[in-house]
C-alpha atoms as a PDB file:
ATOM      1  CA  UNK A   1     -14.619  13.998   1.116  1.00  0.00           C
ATOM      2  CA  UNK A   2     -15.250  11.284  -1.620  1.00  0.00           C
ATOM      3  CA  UNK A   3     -12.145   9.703  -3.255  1.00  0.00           C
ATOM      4  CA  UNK A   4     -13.704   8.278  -6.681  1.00  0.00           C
ATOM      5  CA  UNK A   5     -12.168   4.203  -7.126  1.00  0.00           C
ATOM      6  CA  UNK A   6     -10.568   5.690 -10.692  1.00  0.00           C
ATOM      7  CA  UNK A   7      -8.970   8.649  -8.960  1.00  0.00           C
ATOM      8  CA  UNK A   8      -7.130   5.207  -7.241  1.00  0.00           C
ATOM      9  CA  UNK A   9      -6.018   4.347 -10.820  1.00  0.00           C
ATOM     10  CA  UNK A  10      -4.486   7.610 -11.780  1.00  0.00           C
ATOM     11  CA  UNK A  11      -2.963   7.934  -8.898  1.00  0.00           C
ATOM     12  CA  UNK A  12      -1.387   4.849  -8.836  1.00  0.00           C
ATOM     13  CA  UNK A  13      -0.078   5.451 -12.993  1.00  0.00           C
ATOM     14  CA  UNK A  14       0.697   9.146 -12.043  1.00  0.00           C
ATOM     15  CA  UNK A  15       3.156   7.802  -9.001  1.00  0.00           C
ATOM     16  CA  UNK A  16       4.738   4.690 -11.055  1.00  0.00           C
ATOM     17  CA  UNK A  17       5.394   7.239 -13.984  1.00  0.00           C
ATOM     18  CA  UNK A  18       7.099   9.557 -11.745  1.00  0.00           C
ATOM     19  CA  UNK A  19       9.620   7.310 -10.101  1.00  0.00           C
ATOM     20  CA  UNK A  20      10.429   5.435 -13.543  1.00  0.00           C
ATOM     21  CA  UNK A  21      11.406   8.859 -14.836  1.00  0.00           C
ATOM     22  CA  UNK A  22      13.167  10.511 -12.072  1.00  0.00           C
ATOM     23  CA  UNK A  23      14.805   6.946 -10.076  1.00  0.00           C
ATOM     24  CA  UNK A  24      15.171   4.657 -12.633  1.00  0.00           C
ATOM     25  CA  UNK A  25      12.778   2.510 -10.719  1.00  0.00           C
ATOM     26  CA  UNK A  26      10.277  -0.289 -12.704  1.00  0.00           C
ATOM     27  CA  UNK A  27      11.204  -3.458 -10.826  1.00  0.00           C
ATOM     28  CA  UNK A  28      10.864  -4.031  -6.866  1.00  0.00           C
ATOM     29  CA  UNK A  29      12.833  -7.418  -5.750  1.00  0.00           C
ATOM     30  CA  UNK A  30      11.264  -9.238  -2.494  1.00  0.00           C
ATOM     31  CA  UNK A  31      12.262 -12.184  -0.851  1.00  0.00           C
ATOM     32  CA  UNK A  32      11.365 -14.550   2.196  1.00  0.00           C
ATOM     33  CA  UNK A  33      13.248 -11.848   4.701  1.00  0.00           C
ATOM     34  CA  UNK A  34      10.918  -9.118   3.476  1.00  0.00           C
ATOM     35  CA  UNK A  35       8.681  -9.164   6.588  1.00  0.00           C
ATOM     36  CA  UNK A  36       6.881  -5.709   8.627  1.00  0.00           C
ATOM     37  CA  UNK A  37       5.167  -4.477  11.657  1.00  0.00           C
ATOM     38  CA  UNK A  38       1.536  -3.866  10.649  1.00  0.00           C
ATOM     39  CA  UNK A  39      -1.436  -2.533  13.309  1.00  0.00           C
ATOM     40  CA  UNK A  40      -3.979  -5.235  13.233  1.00  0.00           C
ATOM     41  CA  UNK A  41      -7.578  -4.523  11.972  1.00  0.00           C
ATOM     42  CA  UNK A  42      -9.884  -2.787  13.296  1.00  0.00           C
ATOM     43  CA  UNK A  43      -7.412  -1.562  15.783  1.00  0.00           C
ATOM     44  CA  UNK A  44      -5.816   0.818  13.351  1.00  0.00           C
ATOM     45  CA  UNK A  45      -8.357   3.286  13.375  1.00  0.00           C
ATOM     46  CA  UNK A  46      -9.075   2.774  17.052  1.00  0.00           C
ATOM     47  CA  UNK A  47      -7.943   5.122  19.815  1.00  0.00           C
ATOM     48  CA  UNK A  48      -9.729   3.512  22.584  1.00  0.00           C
ATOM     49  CA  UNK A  49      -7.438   1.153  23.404  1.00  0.00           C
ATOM     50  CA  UNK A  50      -3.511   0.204  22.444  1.00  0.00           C
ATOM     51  CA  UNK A  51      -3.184  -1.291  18.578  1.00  0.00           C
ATOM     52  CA  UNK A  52      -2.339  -5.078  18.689  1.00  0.00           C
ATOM     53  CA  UNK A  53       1.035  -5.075  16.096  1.00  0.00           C
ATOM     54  CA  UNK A  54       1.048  -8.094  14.134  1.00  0.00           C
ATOM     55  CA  UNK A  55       3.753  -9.427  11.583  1.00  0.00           C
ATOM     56  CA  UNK A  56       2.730  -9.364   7.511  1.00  0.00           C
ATOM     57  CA  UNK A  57       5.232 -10.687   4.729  1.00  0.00           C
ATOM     58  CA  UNK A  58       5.265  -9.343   1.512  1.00  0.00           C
ATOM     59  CA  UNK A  59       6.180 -12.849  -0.669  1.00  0.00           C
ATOM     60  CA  UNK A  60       2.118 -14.101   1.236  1.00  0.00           C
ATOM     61  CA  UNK A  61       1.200 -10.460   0.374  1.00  0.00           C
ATOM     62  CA  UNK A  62       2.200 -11.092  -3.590  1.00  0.00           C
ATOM     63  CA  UNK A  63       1.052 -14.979  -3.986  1.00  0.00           C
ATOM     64  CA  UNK A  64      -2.366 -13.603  -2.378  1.00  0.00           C
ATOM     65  CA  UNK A  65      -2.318 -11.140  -5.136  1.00  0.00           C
ATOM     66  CA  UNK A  66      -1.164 -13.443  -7.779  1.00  0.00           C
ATOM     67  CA  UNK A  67      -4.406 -15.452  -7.055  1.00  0.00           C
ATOM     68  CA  UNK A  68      -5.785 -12.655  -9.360  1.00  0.00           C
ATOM     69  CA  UNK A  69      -3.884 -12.570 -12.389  1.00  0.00           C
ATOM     70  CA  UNK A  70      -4.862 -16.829 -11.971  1.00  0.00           C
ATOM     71  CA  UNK A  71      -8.497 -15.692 -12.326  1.00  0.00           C
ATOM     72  CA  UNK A  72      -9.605 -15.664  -8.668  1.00  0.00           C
ATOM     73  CA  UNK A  73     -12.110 -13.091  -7.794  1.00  0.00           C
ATOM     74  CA  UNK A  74     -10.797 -10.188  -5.884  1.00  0.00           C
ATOM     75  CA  UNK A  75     -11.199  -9.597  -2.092  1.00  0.00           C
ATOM     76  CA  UNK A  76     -11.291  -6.707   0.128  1.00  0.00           C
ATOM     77  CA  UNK A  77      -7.830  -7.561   1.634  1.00  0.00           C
ATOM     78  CA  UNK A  78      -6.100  -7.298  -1.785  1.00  0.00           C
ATOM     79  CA  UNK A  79      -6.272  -3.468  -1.243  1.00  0.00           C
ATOM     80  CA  UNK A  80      -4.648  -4.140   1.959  1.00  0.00           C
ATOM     81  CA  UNK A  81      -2.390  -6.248   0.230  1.00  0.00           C
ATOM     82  CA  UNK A  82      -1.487  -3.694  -2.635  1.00  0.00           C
ATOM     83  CA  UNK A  83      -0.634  -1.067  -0.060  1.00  0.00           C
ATOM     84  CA  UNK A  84       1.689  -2.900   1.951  1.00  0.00           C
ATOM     85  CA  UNK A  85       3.814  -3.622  -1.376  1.00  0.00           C
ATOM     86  CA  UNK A  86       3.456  -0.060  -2.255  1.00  0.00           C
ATOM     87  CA  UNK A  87       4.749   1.034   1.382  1.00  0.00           C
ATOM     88  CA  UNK A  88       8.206  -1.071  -0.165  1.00  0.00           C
ATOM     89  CA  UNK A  89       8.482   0.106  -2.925  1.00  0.00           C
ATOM     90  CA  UNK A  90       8.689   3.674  -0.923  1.00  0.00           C
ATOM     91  CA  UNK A  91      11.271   2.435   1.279  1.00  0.00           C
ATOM     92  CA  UNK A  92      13.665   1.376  -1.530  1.00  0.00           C
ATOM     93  CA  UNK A  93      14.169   4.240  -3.269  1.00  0.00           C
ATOM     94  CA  UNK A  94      14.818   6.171  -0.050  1.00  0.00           C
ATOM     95  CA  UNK A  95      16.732   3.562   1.332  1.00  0.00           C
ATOM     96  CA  UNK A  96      18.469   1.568  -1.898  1.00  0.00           C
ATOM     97  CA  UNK A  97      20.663  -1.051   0.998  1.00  0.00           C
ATOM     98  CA  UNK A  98      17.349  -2.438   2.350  1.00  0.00           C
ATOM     99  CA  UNK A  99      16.816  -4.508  -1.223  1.00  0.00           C
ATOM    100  CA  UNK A 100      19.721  -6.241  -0.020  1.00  0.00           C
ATOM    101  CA  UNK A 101      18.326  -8.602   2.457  1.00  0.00           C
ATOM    102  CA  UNK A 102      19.750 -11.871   3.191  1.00  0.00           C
ATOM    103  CA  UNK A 103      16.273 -14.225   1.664  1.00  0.00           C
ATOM    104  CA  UNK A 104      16.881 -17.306  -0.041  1.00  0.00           C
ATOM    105  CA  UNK A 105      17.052 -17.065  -3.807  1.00  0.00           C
ATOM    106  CA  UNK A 106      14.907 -19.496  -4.512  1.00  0.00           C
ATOM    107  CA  UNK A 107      12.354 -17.294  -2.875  1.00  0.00           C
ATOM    108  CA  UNK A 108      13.102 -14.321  -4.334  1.00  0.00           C
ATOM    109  CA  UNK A 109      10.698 -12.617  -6.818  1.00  0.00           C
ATOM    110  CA  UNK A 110      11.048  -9.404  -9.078  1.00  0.00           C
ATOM    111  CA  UNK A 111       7.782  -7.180  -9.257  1.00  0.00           C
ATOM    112  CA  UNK A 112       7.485  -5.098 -12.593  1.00  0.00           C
ATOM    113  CA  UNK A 113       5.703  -2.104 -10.670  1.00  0.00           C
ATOM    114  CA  UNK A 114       3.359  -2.025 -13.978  1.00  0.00           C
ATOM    115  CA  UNK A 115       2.107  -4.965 -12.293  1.00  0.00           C
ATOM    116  CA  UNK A 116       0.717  -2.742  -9.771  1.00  0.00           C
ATOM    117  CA  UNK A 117      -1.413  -1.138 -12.135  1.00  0.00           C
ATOM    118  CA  UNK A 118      -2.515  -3.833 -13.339  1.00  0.00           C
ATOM    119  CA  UNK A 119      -3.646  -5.248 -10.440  1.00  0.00           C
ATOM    120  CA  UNK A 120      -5.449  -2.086  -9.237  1.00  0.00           C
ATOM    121  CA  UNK A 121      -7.029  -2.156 -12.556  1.00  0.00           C
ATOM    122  CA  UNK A 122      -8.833  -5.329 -11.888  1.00  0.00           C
ATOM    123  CA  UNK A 123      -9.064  -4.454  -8.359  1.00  0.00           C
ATOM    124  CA  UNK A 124     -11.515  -1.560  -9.047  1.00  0.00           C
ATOM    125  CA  UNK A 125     -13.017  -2.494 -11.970  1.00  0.00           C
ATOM    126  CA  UNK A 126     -14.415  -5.567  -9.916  1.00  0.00           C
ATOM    127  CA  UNK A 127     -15.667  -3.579  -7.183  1.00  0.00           C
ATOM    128  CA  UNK A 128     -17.098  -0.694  -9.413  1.00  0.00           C
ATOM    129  CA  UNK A 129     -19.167  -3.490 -11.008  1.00  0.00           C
ATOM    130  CA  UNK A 130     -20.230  -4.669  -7.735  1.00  0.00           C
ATOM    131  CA  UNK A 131     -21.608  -1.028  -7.328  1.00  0.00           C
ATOM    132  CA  UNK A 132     -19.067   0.190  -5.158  1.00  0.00           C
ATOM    133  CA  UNK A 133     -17.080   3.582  -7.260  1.00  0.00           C
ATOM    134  CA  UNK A 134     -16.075   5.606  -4.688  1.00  0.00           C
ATOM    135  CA  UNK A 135     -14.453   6.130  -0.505  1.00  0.00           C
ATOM    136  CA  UNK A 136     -15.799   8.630   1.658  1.00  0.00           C
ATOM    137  CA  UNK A 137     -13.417  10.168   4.239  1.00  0.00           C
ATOM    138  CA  UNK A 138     -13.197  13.266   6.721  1.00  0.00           C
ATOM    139  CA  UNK A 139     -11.122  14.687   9.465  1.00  0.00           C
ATOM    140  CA  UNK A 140     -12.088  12.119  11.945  1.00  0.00           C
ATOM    141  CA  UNK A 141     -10.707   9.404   9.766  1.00  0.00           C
ATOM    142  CA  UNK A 142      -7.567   9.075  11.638  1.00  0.00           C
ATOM    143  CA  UNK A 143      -4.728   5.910  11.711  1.00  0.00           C
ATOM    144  CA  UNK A 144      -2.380   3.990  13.194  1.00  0.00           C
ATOM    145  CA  UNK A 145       1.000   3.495  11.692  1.00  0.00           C
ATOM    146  CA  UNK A 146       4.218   1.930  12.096  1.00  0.00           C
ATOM    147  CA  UNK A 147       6.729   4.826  10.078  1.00  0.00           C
ATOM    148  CA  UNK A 148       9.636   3.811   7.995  1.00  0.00           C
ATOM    149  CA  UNK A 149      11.992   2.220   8.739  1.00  0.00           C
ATOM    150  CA  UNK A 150      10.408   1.060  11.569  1.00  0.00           C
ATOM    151  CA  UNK A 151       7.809  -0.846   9.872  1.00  0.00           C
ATOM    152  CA  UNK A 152      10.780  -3.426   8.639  1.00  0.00           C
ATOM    153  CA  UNK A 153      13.582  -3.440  12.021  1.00  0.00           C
ATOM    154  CA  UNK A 154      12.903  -6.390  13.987  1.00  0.00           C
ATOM    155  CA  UNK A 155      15.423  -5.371  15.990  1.00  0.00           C
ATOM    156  CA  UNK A 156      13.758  -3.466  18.775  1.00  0.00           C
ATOM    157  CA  UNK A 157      10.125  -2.168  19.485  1.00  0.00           C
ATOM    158  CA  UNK A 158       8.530  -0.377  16.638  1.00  0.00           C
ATOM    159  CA  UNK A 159       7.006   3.639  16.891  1.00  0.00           C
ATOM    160  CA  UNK A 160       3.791   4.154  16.504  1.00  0.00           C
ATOM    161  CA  UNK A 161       2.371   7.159  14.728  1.00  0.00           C
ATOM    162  CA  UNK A 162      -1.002   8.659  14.227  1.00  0.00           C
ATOM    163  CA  UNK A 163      -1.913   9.682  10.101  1.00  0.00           C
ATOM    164  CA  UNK A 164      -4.695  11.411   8.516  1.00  0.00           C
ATOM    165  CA  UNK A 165      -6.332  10.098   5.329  1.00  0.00           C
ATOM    166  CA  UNK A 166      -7.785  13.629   4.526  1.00  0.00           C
ATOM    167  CA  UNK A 167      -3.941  14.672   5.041  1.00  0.00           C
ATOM    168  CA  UNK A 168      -2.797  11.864   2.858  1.00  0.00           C
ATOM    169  CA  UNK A 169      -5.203  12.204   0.382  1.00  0.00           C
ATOM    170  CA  UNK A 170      -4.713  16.549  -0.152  1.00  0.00           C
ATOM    171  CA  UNK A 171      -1.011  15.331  -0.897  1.00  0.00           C
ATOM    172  CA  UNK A 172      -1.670  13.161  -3.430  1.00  0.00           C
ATOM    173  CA  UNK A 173      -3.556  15.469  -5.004  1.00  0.00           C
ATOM    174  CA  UNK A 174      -0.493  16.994  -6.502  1.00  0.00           C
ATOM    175  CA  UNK A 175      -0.032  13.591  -8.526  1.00  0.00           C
ATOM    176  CA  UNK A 176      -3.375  14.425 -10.113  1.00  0.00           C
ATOM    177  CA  UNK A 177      -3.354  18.370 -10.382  1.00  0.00           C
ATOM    178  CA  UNK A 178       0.580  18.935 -11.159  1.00  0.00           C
ATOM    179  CA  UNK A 179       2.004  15.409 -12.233  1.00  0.00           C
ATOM    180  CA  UNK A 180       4.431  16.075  -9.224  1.00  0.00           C
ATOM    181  CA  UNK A 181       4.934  12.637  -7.724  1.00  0.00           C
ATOM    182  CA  UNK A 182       7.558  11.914  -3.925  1.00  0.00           C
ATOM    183  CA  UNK A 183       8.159   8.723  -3.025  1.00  0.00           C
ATOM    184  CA  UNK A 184       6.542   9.384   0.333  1.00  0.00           C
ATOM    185  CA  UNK A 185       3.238   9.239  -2.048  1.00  0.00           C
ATOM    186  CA  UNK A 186       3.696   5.579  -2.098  1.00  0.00           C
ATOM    187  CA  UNK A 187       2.706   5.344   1.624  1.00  0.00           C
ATOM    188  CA  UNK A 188       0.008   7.576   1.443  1.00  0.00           C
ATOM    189  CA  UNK A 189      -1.475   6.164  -1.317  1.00  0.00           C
ATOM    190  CA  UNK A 190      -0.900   2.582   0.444  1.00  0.00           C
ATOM    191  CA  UNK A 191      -2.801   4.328   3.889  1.00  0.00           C
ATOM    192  CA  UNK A 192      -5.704   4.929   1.356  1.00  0.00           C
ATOM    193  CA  UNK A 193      -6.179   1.476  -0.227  1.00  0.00           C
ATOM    194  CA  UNK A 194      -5.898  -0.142   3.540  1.00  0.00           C
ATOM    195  CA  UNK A 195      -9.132   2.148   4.194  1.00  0.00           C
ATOM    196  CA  UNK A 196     -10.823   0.921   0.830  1.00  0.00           C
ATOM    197  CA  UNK A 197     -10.365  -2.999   2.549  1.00  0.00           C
ATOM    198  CA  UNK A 198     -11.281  -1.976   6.270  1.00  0.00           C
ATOM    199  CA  UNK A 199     -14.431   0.106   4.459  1.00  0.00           C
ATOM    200  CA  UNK A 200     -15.169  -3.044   2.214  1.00  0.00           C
ATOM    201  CA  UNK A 201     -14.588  -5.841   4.847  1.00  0.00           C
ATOM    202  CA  UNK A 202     -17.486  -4.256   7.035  1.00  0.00           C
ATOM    203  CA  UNK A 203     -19.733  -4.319   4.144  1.00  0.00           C
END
């Protein structure tokens, strides 16, 4: 199956739409405790041995992306990047108390999710003139994942759980065909752009 880079793009408007019309939702607020459980690369889409879990934090996340709007060049692990935010903004619509973390306010930085866009925008547009417009996937393309809210409780040993890009990607399809967004999209669409940076980073 080949997901075209655009088809990223209107998936990505078609989802941030959605949850500004039915939640309310245009801002995502992260501090210094916003940390998760992330399978390390290239274990993630290797079944051959146990996935090596590693820690990620979403305020390095967002100043590596920020390095963008500054007029650095993009890098495969921005995708990477960009889905781990989206994964959050997921979580905090289906679980509002987790955007109350204890992080120092001086750390603490609001996201305008049209930022996302934005960033995607630049994202593929930089890739697409690098010659690079589309992901192939099939039913072999299977990952490891750490499932909400998992992903974000330090407080005992995280689940693992296998996903399917083909899976994730004929569910998004409703964002396309019907304009029918979840907030469970968010993941899946964040499972797709951490393929785009494993499939980039081996080029």
């Amino acid at each position: 199956m080949r997901i075209l880079m655009q088809e990223l793009m209107l998936m990505l408007e078609g989802l941030v739409r959605g949850e500004a019309m039915l939640f309310g939702v245009d801002v995502l607020t992260i501090d210094d405790m916003d940390r998760y459980w992330v399978v390390r690369s290239p274990e993630w889409t290797e079944f051959h041995q146990d996935p090596k879990l590693s820690v990620g934090s979403l305020l390095d996340d967002w100043a590596g992306l920020q390095r963008m709007f500054e007029g650095s060049a993009p890098t495969a692990v921005d995708f990477e990047r960009l889905g781990a935010v989206l994964r959050v903004v997921s979580d905090r619509i289906l679980e509002p108390s987790t955007s109350e973390t204890g992080g120092s306010k001086a750390r603490r930085i609001d996201i305008h999710l049209r930022q996302l866009l934005l960033l995607l925008a630049i994202l593929v547009e930089h890739y697409q003139q690098a010659g690079v417009d589309a992901l192939e996937i099939d039913d072999m393309d299977y990952y490891w994942v750490v499932e909400p809210p998992d992903w974000t409780d330090f407080q005992k040993d995280p689940s693992l759980c296998v996903g399917s890009l083909i899976d994730d990607w004929a569910e998004l399809q409703r964002v396309l065909k019907e304009d029918i967004a979840t907030t469970v999209d968010f993941n899946r669409l964040g499972a797709v752009l951490r393929a785009v940076s494993e499939r980039l980073g081996r080029q």
